[in-house]
PDB file of N, CA and C in Angstrom:
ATOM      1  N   UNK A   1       0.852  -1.177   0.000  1.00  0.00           N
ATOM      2  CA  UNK A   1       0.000   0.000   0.000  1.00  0.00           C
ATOM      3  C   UNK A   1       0.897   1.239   0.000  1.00  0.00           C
ATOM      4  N   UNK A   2       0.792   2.283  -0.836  1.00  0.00           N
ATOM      5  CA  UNK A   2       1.423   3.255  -0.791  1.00  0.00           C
ATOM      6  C   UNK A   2       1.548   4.048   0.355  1.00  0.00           C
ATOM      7  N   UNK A   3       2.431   5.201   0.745  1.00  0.00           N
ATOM      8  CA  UNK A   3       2.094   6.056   1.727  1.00  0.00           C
ATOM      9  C   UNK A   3       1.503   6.953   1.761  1.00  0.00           C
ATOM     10  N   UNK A   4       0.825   7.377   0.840  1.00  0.00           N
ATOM     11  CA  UNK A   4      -0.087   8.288   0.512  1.00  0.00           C
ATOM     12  C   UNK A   4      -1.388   7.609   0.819  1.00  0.00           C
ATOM     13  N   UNK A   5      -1.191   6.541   0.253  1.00  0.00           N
ATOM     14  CA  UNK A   5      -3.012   5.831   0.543  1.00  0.00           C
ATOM     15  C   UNK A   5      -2.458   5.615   2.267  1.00  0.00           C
ATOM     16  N   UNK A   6      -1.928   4.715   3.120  1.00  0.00           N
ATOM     17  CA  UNK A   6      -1.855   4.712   4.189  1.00  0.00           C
ATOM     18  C   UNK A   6      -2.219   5.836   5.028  1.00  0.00           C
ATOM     19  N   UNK A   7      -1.435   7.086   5.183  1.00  0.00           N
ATOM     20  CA  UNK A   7      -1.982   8.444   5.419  1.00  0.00           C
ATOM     21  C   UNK A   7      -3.188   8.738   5.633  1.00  0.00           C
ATOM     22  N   UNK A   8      -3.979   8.668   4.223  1.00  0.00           N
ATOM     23  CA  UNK A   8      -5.202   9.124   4.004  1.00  0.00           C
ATOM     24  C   UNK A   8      -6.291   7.990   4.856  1.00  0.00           C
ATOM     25  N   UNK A   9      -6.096   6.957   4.957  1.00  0.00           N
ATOM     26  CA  UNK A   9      -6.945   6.186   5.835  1.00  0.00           C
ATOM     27  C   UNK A   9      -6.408   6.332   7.440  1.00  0.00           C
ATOM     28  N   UNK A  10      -5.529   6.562   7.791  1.00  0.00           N
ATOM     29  CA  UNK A  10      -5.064   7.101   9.043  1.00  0.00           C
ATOM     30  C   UNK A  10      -5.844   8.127   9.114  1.00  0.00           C
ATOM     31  N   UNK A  11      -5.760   9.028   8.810  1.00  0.00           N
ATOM     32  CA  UNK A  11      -6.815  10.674   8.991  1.00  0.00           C
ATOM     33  C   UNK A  11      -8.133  10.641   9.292  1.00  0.00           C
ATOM     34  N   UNK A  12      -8.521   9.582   8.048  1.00  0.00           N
ATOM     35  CA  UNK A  12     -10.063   9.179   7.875  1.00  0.00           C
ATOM     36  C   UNK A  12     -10.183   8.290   9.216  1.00  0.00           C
ATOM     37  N   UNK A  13      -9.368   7.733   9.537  1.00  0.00           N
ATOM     38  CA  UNK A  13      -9.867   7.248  11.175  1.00  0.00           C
ATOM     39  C   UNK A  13      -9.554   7.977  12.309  1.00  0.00           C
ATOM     40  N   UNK A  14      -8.875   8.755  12.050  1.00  0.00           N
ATOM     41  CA  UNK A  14      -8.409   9.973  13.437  1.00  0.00           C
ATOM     42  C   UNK A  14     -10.121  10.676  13.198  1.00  0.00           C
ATOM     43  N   UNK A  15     -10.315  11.383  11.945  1.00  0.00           N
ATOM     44  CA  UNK A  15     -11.323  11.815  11.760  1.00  0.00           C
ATOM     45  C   UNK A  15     -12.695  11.407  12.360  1.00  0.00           C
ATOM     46  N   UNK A  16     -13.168  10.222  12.414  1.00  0.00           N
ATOM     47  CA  UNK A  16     -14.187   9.424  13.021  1.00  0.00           C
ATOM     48  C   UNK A  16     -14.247   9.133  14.432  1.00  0.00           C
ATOM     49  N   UNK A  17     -12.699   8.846  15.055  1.00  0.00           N
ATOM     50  CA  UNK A  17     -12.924   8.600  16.283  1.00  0.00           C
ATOM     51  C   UNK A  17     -12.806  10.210  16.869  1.00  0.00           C
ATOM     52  N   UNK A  18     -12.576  11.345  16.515  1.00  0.00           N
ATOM     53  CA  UNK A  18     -12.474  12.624  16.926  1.00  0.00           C
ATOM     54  C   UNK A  18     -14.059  13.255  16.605  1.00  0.00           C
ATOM     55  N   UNK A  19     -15.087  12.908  15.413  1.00  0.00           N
ATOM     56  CA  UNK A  19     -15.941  13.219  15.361  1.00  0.00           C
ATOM     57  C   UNK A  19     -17.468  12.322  16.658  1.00  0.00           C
ATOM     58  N   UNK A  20     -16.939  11.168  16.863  1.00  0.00           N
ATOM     59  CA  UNK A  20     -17.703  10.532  17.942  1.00  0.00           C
ATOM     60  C   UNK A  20     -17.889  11.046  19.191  1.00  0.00           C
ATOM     61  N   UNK A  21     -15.843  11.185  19.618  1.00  0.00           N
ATOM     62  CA  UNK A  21     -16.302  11.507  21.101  1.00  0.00           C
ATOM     63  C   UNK A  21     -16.198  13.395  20.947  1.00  0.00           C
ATOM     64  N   UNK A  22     -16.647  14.050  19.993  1.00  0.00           N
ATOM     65  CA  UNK A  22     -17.332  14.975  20.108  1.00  0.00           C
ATOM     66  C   UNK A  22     -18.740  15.117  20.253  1.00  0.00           C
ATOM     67  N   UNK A  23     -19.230  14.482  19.471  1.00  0.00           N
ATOM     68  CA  UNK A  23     -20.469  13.633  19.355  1.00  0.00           C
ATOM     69  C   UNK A  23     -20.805  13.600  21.231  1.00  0.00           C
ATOM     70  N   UNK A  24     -20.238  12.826  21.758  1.00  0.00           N
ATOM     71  CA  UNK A  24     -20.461  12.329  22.979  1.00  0.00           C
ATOM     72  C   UNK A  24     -20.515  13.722  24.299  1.00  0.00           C
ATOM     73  N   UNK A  25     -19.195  14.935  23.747  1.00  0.00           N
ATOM     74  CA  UNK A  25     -19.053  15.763  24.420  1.00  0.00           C
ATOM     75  C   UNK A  25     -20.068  16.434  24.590  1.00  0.00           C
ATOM     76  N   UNK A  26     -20.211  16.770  23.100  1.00  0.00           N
ATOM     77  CA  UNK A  26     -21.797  17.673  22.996  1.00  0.00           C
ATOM     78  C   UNK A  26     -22.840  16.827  23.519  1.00  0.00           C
ATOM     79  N   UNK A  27     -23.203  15.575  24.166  1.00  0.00           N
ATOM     80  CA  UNK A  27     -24.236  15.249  24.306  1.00  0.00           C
ATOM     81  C   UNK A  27     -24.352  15.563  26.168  1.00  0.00           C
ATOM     82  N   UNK A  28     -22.957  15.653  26.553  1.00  0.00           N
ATOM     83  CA  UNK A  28     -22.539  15.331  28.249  1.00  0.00           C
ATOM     84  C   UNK A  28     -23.051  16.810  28.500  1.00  0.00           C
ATOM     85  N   UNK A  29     -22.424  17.701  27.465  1.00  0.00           N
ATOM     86  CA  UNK A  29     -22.262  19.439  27.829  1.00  0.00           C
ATOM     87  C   UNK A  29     -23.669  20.165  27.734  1.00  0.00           C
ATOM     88  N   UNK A  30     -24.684  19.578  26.979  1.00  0.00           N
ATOM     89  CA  UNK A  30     -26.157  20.325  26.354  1.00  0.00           C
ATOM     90  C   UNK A  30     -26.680  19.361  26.390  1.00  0.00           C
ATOM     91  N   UNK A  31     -26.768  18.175  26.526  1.00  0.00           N
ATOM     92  CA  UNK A  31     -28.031  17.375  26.878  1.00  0.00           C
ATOM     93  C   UNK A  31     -28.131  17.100  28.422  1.00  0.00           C
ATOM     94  N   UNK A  32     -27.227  16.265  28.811  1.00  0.00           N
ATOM     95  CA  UNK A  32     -26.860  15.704  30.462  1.00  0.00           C
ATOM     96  C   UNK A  32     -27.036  17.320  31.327  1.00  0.00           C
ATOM     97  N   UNK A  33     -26.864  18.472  31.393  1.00  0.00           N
ATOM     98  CA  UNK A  33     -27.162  19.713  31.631  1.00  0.00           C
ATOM     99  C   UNK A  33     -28.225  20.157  31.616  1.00  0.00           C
ATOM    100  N   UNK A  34     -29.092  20.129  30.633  1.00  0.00           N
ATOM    101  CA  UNK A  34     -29.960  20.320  30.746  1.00  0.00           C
ATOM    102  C   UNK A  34     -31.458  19.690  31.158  1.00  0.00           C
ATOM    103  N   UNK A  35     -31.251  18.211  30.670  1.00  0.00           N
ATOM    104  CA  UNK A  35     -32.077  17.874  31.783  1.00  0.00           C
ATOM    105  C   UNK A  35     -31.756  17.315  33.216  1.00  0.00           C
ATOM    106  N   UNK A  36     -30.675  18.101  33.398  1.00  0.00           N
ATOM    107  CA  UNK A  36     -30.306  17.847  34.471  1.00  0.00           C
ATOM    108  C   UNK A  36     -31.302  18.676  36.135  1.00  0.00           C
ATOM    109  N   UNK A  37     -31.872  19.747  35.258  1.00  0.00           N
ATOM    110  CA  UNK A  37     -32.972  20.320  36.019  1.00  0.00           C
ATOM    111  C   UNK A  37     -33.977  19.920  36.518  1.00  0.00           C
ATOM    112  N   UNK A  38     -34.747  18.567  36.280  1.00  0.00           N
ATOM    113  CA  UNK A  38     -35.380  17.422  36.460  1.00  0.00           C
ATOM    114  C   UNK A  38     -34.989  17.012  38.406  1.00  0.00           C
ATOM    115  N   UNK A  39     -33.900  17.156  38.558  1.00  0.00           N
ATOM    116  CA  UNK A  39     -33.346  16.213  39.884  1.00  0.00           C
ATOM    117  C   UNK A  39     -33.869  17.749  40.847  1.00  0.00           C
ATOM    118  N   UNK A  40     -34.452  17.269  41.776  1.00  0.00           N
ATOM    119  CA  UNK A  40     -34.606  18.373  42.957  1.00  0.00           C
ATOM    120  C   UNK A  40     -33.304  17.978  43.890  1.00  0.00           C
ATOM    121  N   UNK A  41     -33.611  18.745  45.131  1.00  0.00           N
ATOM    122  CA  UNK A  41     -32.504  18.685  46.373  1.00  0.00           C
ATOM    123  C   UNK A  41     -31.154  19.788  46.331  1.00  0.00           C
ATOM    124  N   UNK A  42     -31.203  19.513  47.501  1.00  0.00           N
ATOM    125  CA  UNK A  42     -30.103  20.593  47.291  1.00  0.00           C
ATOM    126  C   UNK A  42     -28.904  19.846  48.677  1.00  0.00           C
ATOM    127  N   UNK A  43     -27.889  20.078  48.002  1.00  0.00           N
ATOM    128  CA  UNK A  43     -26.451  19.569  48.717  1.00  0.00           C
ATOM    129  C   UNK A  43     -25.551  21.105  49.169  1.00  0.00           C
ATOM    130  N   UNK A  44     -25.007  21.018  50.782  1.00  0.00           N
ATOM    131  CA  UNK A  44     -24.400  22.516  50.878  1.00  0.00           C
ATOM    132  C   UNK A  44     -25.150  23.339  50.621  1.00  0.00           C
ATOM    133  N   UNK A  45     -26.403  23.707  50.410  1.00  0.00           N
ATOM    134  CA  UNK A  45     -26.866  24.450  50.057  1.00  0.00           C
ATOM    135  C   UNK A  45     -26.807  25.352  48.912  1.00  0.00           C
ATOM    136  N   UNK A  46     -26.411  24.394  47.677  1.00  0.00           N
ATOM    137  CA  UNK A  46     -26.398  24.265  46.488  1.00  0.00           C
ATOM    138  C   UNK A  46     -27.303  23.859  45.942  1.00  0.00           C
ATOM    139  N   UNK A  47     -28.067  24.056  44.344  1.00  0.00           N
ATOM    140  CA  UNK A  47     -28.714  22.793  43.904  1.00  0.00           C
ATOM    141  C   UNK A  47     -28.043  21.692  43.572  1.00  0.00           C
ATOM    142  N   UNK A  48     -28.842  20.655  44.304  1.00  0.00           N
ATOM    143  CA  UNK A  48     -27.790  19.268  43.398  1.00  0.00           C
ATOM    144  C   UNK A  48     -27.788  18.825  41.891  1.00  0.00           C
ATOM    145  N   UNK A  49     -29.254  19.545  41.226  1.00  0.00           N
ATOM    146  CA  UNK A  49     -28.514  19.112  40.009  1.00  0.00           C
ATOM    147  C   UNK A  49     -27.749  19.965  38.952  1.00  0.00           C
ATOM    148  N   UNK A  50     -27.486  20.657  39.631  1.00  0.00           N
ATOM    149  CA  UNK A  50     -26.179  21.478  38.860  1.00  0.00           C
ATOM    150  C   UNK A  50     -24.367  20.620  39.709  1.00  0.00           C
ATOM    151  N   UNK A  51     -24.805  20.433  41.068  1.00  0.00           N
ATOM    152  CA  UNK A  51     -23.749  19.566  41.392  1.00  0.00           C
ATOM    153  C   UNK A  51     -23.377  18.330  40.583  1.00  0.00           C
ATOM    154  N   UNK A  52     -24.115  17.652  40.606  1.00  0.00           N
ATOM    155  CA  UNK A  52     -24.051  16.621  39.516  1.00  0.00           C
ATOM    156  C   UNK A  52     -24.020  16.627  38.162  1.00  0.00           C
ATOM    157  N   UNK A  53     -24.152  17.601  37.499  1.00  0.00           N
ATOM    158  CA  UNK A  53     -24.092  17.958  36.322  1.00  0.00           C
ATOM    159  C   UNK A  53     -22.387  17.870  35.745  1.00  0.00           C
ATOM    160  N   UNK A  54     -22.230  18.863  37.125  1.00  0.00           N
ATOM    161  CA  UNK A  54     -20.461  19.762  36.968  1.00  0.00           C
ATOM    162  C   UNK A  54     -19.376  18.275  37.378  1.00  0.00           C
ATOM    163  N   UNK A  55     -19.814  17.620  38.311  1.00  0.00           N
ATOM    164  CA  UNK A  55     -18.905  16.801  38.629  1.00  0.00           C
ATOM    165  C   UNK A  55     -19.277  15.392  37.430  1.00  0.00           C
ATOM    166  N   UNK A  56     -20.300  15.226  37.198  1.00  0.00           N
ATOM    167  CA  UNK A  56     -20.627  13.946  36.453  1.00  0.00           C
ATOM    168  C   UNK A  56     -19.898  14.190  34.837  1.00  0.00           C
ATOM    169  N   UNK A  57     -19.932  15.852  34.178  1.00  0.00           N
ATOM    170  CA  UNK A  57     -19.237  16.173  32.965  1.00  0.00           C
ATOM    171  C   UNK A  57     -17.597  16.138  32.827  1.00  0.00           C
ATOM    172  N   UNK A  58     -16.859  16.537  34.351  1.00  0.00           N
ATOM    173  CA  UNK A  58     -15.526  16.302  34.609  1.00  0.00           C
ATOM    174  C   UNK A  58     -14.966  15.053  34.454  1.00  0.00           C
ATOM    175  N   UNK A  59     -15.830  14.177  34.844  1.00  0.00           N
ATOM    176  CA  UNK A  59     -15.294  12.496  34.564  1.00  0.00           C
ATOM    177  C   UNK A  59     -15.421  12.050  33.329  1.00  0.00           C
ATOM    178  N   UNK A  60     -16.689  12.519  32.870  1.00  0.00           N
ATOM    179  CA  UNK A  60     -16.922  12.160  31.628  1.00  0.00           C
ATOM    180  C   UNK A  60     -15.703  12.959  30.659  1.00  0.00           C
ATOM    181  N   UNK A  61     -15.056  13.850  30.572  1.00  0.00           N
ATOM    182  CA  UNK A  61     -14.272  15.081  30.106  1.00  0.00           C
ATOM    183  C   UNK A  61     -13.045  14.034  30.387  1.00  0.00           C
ATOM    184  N   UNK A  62     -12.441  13.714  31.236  1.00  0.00           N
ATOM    185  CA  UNK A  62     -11.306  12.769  31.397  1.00  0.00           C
ATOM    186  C   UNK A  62     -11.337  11.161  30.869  1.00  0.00           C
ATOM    187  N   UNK A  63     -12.330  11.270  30.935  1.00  0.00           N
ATOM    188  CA  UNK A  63     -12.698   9.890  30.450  1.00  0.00           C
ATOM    189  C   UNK A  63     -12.412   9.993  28.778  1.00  0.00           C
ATOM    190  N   UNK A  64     -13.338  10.848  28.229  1.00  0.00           N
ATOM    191  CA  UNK A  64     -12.786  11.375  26.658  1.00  0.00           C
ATOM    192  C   UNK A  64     -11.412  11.200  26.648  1.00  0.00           C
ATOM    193  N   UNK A  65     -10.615  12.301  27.168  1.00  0.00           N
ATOM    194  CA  UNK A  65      -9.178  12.507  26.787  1.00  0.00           C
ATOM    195  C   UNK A  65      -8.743  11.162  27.235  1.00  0.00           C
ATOM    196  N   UNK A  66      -8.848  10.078  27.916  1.00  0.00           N
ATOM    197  CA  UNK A  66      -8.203   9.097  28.192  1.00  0.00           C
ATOM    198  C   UNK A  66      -8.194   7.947  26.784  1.00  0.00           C
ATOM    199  N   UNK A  67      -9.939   8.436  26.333  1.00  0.00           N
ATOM    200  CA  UNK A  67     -10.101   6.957  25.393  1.00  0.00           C
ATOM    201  C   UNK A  67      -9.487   7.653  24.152  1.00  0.00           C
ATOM    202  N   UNK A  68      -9.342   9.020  23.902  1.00  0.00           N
ATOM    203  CA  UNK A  68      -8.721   9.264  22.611  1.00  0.00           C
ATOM    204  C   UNK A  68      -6.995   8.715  22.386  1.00  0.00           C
ATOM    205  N   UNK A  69      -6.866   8.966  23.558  1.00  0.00           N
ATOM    206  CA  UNK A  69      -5.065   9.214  23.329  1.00  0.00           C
ATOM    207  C   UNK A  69      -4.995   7.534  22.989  1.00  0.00           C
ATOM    208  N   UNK A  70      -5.909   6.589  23.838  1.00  0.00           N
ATOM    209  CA  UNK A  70      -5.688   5.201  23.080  1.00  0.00           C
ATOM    210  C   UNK A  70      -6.121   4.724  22.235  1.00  0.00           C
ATOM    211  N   UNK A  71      -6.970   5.564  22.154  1.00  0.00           N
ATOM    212  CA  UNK A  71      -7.218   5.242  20.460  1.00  0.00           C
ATOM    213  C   UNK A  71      -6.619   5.876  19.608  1.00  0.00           C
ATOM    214  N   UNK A  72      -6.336   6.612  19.325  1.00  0.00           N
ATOM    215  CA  UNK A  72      -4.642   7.085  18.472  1.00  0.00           C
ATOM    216  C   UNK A  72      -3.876   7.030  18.962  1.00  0.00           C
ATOM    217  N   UNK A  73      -3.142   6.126  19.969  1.00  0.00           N
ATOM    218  CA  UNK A  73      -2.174   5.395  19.959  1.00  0.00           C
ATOM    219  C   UNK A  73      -2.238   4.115  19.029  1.00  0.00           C
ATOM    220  N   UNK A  74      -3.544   3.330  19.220  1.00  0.00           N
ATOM    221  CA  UNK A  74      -3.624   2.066  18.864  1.00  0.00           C
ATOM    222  C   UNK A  74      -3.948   2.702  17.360  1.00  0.00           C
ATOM    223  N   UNK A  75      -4.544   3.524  16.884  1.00  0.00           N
ATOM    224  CA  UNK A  75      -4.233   3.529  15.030  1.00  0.00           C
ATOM    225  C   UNK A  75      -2.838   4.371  14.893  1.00  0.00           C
ATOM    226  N   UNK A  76      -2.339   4.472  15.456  1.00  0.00           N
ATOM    227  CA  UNK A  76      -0.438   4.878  15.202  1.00  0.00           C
ATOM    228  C   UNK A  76       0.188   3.514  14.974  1.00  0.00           C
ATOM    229  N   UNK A  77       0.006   2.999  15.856  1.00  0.00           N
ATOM    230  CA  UNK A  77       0.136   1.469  16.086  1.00  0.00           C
ATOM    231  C   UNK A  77      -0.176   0.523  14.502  1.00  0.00           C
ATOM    232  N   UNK A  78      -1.055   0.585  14.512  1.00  0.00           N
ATOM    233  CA  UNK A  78      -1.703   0.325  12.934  1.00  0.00           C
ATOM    234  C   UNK A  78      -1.270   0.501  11.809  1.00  0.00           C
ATOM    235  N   UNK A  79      -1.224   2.051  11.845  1.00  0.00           N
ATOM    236  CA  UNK A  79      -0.632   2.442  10.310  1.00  0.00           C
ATOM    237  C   UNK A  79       1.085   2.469  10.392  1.00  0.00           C
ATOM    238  N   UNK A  80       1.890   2.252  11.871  1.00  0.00           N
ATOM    239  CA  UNK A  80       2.923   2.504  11.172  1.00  0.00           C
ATOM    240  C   UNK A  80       4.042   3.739  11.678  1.00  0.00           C
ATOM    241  N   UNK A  81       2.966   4.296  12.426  1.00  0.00           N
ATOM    242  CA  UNK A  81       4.025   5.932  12.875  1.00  0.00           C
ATOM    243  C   UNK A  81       3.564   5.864  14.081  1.00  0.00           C
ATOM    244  N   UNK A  82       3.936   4.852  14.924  1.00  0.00           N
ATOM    245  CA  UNK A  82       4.009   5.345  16.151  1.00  0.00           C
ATOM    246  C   UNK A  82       5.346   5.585  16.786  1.00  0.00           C
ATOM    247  N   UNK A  83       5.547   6.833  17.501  1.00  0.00           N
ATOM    248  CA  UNK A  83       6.708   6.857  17.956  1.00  0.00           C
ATOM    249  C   UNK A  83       7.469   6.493  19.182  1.00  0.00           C
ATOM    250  N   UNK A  84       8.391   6.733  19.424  1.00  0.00           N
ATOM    251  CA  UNK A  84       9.196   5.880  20.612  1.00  0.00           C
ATOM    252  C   UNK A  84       8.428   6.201  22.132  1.00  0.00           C
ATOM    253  N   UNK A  85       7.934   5.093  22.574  1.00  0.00           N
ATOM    254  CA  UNK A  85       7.301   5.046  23.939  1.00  0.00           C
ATOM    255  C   UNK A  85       8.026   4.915  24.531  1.00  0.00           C
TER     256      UNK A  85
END
């Protein structure tokens, strides 16, 4: 396979797994938020579901950056250019 074609299917999969867990971000940041108004109570004398909102999107937010970096590790891995670990 050339390196030009290799490349171009590398991208096209960086591309997909970067368009998903955006996909996912936007769903944690404007969906999970907003009906997050649904939950009564209040914690500290806070509402809780803004507590839970903020702390439940932070994990989810690390959780992203965790599954990307292995997943472009593992298609570096794949195509060929991964560099010295």
């Amino acid at each position: 396979m050339p390196d030009a074609e290799r490349a171009r299917r590398r991208w096209r999969a960086g591309q997909r797994v970067s368009a998903w867990l955006l996909a996912i971000w936007f769903v944690v940041t404007f969906g999970v938020t907003y009906f997050a108004r649904d939950l009564n109570g209040r914690v500290f004398e806070w509402p809780f579901s803004f507590w839970v909102a903020a702390q439940g999107a932070l994990l989810v937010y690390l959780a992203l950056v965790c599954i990307y970096a292995r997943l472009m590790h593992r298609l570096d891995l794949e195509h060929g250019v991964a560099g010295d670990d």
